[in-house]
C-alpha atoms as a PDB file:
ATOM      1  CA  UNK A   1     101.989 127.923 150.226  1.00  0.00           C
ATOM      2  CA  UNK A   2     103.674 124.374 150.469  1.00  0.00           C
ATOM      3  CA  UNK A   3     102.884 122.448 146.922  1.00  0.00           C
ATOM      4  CA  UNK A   4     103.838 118.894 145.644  1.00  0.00           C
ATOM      5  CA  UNK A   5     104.315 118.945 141.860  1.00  0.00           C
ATOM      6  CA  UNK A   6     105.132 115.310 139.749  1.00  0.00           C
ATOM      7  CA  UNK A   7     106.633 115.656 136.498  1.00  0.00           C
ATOM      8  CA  UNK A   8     108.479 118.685 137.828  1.00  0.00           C
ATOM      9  CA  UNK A   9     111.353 118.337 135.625  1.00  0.00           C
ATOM     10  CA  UNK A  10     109.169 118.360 132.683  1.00  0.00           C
ATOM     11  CA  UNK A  11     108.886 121.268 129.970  1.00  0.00           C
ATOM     12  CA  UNK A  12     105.356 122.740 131.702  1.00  0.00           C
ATOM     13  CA  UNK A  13     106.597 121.497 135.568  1.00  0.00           C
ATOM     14  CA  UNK A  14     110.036 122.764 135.294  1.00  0.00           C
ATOM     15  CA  UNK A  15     108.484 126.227 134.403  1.00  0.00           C
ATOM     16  CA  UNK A  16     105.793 126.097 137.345  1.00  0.00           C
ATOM     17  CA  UNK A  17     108.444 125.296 139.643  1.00  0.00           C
ATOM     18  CA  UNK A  18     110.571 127.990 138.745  1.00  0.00           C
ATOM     19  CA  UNK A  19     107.618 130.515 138.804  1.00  0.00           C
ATOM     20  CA  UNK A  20     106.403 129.061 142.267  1.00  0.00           C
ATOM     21  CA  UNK A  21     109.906 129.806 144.383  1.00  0.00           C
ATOM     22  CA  UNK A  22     110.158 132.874 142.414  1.00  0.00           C
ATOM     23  CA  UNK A  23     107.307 134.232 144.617  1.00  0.00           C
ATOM     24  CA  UNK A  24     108.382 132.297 147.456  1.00  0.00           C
ATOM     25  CA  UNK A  25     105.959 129.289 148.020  1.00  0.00           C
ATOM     26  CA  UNK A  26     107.638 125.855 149.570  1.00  0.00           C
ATOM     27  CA  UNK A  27     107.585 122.925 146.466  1.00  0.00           C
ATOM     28  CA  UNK A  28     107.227 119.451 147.341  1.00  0.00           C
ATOM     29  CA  UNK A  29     109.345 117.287 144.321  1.00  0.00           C
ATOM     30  CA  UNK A  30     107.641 113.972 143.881  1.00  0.00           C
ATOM     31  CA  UNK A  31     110.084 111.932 142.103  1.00  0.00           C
ATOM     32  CA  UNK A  32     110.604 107.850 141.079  1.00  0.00           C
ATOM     33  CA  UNK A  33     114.582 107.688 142.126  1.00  0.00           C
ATOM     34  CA  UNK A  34     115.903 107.661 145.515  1.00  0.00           C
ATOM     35  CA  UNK A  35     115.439 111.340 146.642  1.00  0.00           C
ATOM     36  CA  UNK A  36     119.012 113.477 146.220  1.00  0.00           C
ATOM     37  CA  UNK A  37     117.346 117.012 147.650  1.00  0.00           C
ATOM     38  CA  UNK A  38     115.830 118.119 150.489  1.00  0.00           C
ATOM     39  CA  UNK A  39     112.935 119.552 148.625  1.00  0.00           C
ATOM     40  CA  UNK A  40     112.379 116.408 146.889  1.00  0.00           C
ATOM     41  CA  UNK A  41     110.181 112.847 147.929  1.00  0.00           C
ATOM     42  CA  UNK A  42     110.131 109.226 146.402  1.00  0.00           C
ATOM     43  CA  UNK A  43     107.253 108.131 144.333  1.00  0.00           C
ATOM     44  CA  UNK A  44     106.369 105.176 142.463  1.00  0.00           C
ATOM     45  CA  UNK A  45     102.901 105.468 140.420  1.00  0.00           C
ATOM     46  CA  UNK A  46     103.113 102.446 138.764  1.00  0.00           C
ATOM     47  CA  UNK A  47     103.844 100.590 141.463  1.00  0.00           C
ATOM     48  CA  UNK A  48     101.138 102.892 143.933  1.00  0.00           C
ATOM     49  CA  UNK A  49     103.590 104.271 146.376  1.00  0.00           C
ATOM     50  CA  UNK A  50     104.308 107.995 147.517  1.00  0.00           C
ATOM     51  CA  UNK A  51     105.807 109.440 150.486  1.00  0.00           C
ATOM     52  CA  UNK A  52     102.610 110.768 152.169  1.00  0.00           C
ATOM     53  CA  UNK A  53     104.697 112.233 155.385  1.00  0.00           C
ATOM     54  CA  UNK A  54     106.051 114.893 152.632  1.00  0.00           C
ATOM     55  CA  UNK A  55     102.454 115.014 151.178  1.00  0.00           C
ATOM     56  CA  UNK A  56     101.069 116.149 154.620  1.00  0.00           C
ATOM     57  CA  UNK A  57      99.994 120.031 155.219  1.00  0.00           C
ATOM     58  CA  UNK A  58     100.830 120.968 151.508  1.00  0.00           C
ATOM     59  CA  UNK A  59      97.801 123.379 150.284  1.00  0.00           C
ATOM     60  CA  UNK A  60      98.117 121.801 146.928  1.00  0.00           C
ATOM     61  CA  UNK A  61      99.830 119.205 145.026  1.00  0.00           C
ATOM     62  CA  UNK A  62     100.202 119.529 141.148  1.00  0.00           C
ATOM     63  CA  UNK A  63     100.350 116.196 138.864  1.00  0.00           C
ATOM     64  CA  UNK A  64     101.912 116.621 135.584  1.00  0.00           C
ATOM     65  CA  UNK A  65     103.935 113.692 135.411  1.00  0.00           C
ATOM     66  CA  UNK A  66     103.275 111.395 131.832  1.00  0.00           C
ATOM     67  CA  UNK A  67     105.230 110.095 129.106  1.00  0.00           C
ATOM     68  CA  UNK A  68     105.536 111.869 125.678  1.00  0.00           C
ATOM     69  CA  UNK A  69     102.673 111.961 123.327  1.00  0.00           C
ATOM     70  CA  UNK A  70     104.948 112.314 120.138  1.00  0.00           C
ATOM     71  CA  UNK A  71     108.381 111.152 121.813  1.00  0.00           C
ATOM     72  CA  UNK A  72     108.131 108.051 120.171  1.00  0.00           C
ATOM     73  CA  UNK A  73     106.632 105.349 117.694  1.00  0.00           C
ATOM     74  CA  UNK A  74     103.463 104.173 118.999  1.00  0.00           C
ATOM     75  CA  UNK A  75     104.327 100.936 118.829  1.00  0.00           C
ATOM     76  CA  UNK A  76     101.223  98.675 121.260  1.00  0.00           C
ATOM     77  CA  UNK A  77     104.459  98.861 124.126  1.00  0.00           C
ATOM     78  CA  UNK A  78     105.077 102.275 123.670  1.00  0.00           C
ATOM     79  CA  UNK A  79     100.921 102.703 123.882  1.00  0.00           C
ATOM     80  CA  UNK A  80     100.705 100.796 126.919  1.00  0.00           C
ATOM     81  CA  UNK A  81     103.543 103.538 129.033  1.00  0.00           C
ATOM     82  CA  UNK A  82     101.500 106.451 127.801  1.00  0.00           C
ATOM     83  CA  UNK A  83      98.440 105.153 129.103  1.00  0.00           C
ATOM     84  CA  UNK A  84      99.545 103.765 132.241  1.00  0.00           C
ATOM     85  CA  UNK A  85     102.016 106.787 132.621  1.00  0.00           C
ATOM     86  CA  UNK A  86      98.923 108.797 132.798  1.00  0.00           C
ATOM     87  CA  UNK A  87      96.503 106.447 134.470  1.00  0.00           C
ATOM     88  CA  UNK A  88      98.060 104.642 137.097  1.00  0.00           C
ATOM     89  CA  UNK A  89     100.131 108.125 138.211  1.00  0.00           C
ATOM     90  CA  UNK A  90      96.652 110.130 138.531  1.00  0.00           C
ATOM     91  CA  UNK A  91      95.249 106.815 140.421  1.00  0.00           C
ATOM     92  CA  UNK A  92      98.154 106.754 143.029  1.00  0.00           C
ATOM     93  CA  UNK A  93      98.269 110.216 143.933  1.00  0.00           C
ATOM     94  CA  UNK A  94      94.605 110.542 144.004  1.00  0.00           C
ATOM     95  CA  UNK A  95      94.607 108.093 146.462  1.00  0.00           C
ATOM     96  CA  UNK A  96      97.466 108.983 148.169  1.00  0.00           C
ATOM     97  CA  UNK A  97      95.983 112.659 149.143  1.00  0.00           C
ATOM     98  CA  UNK A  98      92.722 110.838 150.244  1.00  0.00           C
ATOM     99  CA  UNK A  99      94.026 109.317 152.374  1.00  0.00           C
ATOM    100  CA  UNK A 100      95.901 111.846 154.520  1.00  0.00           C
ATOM    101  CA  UNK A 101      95.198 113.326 157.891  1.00  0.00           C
ATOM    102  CA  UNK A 102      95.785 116.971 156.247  1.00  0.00           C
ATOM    103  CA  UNK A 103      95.175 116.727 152.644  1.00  0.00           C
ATOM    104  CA  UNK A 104      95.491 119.466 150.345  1.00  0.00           C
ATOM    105  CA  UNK A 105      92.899 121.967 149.325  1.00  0.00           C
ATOM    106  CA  UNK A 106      93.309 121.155 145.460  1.00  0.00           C
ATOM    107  CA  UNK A 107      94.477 118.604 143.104  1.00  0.00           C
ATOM    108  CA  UNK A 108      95.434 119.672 140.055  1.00  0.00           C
ATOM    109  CA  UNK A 109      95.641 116.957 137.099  1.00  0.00           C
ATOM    110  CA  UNK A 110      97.238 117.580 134.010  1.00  0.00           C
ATOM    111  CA  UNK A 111      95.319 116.166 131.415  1.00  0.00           C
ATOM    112  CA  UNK A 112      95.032 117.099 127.545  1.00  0.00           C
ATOM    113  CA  UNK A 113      91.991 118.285 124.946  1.00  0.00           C
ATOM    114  CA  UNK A 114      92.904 115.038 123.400  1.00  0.00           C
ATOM    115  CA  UNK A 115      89.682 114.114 125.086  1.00  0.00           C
ATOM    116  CA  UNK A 116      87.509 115.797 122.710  1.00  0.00           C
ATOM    117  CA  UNK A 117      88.920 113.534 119.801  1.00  0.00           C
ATOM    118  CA  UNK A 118      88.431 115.184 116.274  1.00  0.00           C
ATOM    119  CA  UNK A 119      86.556 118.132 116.404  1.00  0.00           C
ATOM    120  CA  UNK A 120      86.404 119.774 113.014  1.00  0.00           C
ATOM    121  CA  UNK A 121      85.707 123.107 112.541  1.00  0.00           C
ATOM    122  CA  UNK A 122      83.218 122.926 115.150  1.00  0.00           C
ATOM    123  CA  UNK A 123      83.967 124.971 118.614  1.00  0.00           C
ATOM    124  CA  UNK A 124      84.155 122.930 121.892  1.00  0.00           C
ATOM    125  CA  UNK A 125      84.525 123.781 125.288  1.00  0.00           C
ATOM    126  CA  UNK A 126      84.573 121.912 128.527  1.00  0.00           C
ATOM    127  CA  UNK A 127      81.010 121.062 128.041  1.00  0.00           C
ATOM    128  CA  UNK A 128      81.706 118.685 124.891  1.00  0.00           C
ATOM    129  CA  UNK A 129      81.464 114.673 125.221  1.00  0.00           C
ATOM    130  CA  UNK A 130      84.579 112.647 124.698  1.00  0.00           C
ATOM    131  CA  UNK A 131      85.842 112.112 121.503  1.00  0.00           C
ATOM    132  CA  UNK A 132      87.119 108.834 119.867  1.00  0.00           C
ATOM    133  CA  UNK A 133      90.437 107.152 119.539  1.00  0.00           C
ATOM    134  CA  UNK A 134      93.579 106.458 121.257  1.00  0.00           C
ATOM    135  CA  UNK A 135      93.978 109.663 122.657  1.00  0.00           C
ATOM    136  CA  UNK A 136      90.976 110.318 123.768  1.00  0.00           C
ATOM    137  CA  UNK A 137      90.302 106.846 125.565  1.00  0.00           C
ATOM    138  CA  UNK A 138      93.592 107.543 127.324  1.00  0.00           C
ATOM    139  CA  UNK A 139      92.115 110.865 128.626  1.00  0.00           C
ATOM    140  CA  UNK A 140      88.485 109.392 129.429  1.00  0.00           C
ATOM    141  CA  UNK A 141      90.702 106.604 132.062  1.00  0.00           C
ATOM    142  CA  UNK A 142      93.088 109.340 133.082  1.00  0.00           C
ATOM    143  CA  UNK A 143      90.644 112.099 134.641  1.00  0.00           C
ATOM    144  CA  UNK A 144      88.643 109.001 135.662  1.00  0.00           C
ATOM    145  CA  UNK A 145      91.446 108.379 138.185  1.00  0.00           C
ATOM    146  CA  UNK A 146      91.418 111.227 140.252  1.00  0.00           C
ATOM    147  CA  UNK A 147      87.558 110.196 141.211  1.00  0.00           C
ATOM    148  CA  UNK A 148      89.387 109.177 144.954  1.00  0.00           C
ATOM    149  CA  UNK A 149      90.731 112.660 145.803  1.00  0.00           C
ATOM    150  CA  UNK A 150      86.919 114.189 144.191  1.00  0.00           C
ATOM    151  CA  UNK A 151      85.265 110.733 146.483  1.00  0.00           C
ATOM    152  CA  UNK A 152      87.431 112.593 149.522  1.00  0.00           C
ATOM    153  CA  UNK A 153      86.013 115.549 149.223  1.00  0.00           C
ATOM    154  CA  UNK A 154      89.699 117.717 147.685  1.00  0.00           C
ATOM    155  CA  UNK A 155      88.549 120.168 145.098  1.00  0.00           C
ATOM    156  CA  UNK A 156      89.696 118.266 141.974  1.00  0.00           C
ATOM    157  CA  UNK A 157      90.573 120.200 138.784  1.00  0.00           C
ATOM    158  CA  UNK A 158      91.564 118.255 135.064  1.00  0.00           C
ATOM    159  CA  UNK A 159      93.560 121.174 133.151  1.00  0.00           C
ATOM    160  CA  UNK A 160      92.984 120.279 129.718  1.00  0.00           C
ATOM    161  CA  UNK A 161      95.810 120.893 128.411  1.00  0.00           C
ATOM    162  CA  UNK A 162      96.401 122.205 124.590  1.00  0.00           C
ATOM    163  CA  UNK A 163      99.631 122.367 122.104  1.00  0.00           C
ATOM    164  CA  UNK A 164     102.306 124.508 124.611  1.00  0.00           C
ATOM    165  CA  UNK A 165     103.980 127.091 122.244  1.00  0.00           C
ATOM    166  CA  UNK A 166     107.518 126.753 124.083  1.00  0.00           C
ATOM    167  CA  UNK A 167     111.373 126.530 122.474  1.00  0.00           C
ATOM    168  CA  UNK A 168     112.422 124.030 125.550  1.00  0.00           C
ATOM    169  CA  UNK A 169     110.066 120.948 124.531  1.00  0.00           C
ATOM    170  CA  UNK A 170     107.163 119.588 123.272  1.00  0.00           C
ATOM    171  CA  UNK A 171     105.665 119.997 119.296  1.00  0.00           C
ATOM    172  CA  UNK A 172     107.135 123.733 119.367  1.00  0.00           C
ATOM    173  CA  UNK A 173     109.998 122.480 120.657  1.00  0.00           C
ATOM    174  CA  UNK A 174     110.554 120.762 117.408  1.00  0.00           C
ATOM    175  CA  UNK A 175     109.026 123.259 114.953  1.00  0.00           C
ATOM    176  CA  UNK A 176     111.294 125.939 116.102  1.00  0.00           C
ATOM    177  CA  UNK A 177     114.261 124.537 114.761  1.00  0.00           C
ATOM    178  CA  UNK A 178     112.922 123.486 111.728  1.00  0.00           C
ATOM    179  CA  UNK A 179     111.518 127.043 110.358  1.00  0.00           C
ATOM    180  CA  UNK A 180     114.446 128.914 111.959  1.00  0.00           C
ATOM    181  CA  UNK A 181     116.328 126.715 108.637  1.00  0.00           C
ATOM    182  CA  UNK A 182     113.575 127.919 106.102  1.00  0.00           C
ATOM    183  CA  UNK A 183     112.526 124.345 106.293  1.00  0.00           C
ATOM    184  CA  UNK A 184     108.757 125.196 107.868  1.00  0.00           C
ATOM    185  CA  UNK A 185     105.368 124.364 106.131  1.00  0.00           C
ATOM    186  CA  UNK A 186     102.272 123.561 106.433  1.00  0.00           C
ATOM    187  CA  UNK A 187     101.224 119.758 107.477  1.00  0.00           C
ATOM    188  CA  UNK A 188      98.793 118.214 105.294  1.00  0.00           C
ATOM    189  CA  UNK A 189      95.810 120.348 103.899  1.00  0.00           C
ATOM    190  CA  UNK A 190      97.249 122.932 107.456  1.00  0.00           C
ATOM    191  CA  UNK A 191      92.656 123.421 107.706  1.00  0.00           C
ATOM    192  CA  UNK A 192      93.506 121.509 110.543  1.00  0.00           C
ATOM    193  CA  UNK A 193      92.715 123.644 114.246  1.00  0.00           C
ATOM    194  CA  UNK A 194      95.209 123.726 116.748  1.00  0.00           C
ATOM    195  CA  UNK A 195      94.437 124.926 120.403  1.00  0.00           C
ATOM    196  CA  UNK A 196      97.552 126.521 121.552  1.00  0.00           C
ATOM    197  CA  UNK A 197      98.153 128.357 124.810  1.00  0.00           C
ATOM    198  CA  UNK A 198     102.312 130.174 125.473  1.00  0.00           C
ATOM    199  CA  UNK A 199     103.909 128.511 128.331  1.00  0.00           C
ATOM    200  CA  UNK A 200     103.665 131.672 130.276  1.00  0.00           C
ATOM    201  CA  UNK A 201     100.075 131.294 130.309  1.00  0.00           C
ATOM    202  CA  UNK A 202      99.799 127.963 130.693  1.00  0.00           C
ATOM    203  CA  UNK A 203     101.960 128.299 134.437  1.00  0.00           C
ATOM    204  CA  UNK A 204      99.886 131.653 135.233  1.00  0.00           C
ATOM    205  CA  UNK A 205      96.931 129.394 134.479  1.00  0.00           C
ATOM    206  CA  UNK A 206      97.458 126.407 136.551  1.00  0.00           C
ATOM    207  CA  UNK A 207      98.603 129.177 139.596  1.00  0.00           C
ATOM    208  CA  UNK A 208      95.167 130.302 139.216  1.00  0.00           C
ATOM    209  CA  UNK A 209      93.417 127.086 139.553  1.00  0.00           C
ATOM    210  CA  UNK A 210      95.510 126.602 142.560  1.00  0.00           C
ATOM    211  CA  UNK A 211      94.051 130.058 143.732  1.00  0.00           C
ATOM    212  CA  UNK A 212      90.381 129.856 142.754  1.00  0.00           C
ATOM    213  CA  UNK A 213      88.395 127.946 144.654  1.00  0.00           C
ATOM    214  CA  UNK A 214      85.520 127.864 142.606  1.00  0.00           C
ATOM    215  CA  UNK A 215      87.257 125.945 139.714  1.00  0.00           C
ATOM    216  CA  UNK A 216      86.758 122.743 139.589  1.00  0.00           C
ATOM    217  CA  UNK A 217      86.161 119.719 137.346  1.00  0.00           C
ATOM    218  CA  UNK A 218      87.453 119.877 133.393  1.00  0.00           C
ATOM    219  CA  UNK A 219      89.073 123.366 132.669  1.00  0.00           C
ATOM    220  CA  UNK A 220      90.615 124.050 129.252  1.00  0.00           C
ATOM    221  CA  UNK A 221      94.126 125.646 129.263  1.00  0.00           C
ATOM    222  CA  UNK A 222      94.143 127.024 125.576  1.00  0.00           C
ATOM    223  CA  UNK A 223      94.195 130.640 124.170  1.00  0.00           C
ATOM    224  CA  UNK A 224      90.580 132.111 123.174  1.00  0.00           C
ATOM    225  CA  UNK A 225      90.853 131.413 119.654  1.00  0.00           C
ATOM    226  CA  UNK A 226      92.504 128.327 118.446  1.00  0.00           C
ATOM    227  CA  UNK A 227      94.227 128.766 114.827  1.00  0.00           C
ATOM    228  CA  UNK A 228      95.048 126.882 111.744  1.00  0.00           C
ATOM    229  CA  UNK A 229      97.861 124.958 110.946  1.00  0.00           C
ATOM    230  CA  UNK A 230      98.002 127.340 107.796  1.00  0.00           C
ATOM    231  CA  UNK A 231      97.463 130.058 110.497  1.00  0.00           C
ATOM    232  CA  UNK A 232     100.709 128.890 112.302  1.00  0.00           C
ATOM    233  CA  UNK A 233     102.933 128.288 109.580  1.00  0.00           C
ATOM    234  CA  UNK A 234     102.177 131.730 108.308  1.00  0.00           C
ATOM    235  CA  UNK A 235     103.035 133.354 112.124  1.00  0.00           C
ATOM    236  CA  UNK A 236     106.146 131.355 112.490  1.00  0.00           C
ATOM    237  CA  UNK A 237     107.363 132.821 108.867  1.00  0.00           C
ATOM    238  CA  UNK A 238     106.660 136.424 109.909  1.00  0.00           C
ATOM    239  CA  UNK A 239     108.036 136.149 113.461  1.00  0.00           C
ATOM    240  CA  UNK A 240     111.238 134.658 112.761  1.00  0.00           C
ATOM    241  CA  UNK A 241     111.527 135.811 108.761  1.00  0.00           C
ATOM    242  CA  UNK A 242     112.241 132.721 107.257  1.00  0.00           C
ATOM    243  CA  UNK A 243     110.106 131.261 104.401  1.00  0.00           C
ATOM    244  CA  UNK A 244     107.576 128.786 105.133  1.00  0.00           C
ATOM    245  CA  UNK A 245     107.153 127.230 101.233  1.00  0.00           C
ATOM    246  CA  UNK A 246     107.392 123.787 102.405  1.00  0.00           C
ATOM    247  CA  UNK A 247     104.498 120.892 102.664  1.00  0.00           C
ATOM    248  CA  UNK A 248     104.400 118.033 104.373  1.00  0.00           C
ATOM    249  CA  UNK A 249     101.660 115.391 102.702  1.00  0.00           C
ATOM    250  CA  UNK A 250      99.425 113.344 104.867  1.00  0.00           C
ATOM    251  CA  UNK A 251     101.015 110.167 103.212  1.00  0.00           C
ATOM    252  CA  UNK A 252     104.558 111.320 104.597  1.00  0.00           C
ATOM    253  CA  UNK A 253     103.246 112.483 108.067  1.00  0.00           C
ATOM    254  CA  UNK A 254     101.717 109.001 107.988  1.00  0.00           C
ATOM    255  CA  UNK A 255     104.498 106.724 106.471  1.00  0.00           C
ATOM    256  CA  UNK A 256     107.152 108.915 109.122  1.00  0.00           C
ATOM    257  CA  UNK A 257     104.793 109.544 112.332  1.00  0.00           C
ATOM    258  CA  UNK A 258     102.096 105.882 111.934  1.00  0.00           C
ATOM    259  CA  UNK A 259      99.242 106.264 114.268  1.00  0.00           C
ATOM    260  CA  UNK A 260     100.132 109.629 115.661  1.00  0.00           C
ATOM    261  CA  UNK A 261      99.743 111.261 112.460  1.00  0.00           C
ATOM    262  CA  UNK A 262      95.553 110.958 112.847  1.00  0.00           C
ATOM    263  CA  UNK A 263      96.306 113.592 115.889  1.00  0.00           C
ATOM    264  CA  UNK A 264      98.815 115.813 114.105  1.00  0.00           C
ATOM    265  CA  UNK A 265      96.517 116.163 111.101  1.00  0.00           C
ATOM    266  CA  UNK A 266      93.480 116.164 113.499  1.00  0.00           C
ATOM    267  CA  UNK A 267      91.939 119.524 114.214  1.00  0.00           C
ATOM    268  CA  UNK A 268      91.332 120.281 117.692  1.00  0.00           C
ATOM    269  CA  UNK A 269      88.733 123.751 118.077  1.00  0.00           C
ATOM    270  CA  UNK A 270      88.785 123.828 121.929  1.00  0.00           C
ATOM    271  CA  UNK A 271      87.921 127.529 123.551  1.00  0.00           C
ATOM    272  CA  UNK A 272      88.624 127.733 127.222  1.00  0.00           C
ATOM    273  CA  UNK A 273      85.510 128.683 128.767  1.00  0.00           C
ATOM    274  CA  UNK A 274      85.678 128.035 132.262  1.00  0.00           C
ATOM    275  CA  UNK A 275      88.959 130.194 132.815  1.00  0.00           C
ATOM    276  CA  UNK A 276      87.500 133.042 130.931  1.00  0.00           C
ATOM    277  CA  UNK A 277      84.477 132.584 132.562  1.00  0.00           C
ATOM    278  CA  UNK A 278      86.743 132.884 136.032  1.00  0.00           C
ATOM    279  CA  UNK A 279      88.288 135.968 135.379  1.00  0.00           C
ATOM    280  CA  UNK A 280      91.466 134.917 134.104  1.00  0.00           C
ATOM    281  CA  UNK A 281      93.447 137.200 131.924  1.00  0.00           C
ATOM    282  CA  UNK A 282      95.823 136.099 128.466  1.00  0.00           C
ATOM    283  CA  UNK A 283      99.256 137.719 128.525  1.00  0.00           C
ATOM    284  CA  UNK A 284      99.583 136.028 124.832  1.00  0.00           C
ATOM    285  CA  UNK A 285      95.910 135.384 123.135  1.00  0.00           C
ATOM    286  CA  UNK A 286      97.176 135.515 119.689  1.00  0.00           C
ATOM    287  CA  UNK A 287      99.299 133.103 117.790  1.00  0.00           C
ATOM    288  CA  UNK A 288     101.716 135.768 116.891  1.00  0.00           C
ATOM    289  CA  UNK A 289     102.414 137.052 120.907  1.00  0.00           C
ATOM    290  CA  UNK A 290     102.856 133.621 121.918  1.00  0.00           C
ATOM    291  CA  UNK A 291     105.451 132.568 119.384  1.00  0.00           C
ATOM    292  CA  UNK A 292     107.147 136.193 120.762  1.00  0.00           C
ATOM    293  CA  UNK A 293     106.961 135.005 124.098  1.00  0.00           C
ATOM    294  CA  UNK A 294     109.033 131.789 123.412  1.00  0.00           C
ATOM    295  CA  UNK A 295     111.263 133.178 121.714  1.00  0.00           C
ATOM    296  CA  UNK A 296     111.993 135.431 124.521  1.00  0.00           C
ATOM    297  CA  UNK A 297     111.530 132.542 126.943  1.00  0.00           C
ATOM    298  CA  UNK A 298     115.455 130.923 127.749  1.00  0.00           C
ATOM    299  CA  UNK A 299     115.434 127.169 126.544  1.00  0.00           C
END
């Protein structure tokens, strides 16, 4: 197949790149610089411009392009690029694809289970209402701009997206480093669910919503059975043998993270229902296997 993929240099699109010309298939680059590869065509989401000649007769095209949750301070600025990152990237590709003489098949969005807000210990799945808060506003507006490519008739798909357990970026990214000193703990009262999903099963999973055509609409890419913080902390120690004594207390999360902290002592119970429902199969359900896998996974 020929597919475009944003945010390709990304921890999650740098992976499904390199899994997608492993098995041969043609990938489209979109990125916001003057184009320095073949492979590779100019975009511009905030400014709602793309390359649609390159766009033309791909099967599907990918969007994972967004600024970093957690990579900095949310200061109002730094609130405004992660919405807009999100919102006005989905809105110019989705328009972009409906708009072509050959569009693709599928458009898969990238979006996060951020949009379920705080859920508690209570189990959600992809038929929950949005949640409240930053986060979860973002999301609402985010999946909200793909309605032209849905409006066009493309099969539109949001992957909800949960906590990626990889060593190359994102939270694990961090937390890797920091228990392989002895440093790890739990963060806050660690009750707190997390929705996790290994990297190899996040690519595998997005490959099969490129595949399936009867996916469609808000599909959560987490492993069957979210865990606790406590839950996590207590994997990490085993896997890599290091103690995990340390706590980190609310106030400190707060006084060091600000307004992020809500979401990092927030518990997120999110059970991916449609892609068990679609046959798809975990290589790494459990907490411990996936912490394995990215371990084993180079950086």
């Amino acid at each position: 197949m020929r597919i475009a993929v944003t945010g390709s240099t990304g921890l999650i699109g740098t992976a499904l790149v390199r899994s997608l010309t492993a098995d041969g298939h043609q990938v489209v680059r979109l990125v916001r610089r003057a184009p320095a590869a073949p492979e590779e065509a100019r975009w511009d989401p905030a400014g709602g411009e793309v390359d649609t000649g390159r766009l033309e007769g791909c099967d599907a095209v990918v969007n994972l392009a967004a600024a970093g949750v957690g990579d900095k301070r949310w200061t109002e600025a730094y609130k405004r690029q992660i919405r807009d990152s999100r919102v006005l990237g989905t809105g110019t590709l989705a328009r972009a694809v409906a708009g072509l003489t050959r569009p693709p098949r599928v458009l898969v969005c990238g979006t996060a289970v951020g949009y379920y807000g705080d859920t508690g210990d209570r189990k959600v799945d992809e038929g929950a209402p949005p949640g409240d808060g930053f986060l979860a506003g973002v999301c609402r507006e985010w999946e909200a701009a793909a309605a032209p490519a849905e409006q066009a008739g493309i099969r539109t798909v949001q992957a909800r997206t949960g906590l990626v357990v990889a060593r190359g970026g994102g939270a694990w990214g961090r937390l890797f480093p920091i228990f392989k000193a002895g440093l790890g703990g739990r963060l806050g009262s660690g009750r707190q669910y997390w929705s996790f999903i290994a990297l190899d099963d996040h690519v595998a999973a997005l490959r099969h919503l490129i595949d399936t055509d009867s996916l469609s609409g808000p599909v959560n890419l987490t492993a069957p059975e979210p865990v606790t913080n406590r839950e996590v902390t207590a994997a990490m120690g085993r896997v890599l043998h290091r103690p995990t004594l340390a706590t980190v207390p609310a106030p400190v999360l707060t006084a060091v993270l600000g307004e992020f902290s809500q979401d990092v002592l927030g518990s997120q119970r999110v059970v991916p229902r449609e892609l068990l429902r679609s046959g798809f199969a975990f290589a790494h359900p459990g907490i411990e296997s996936a912490i394995r896998s990215a371990l084993r996974d180079p950086a």
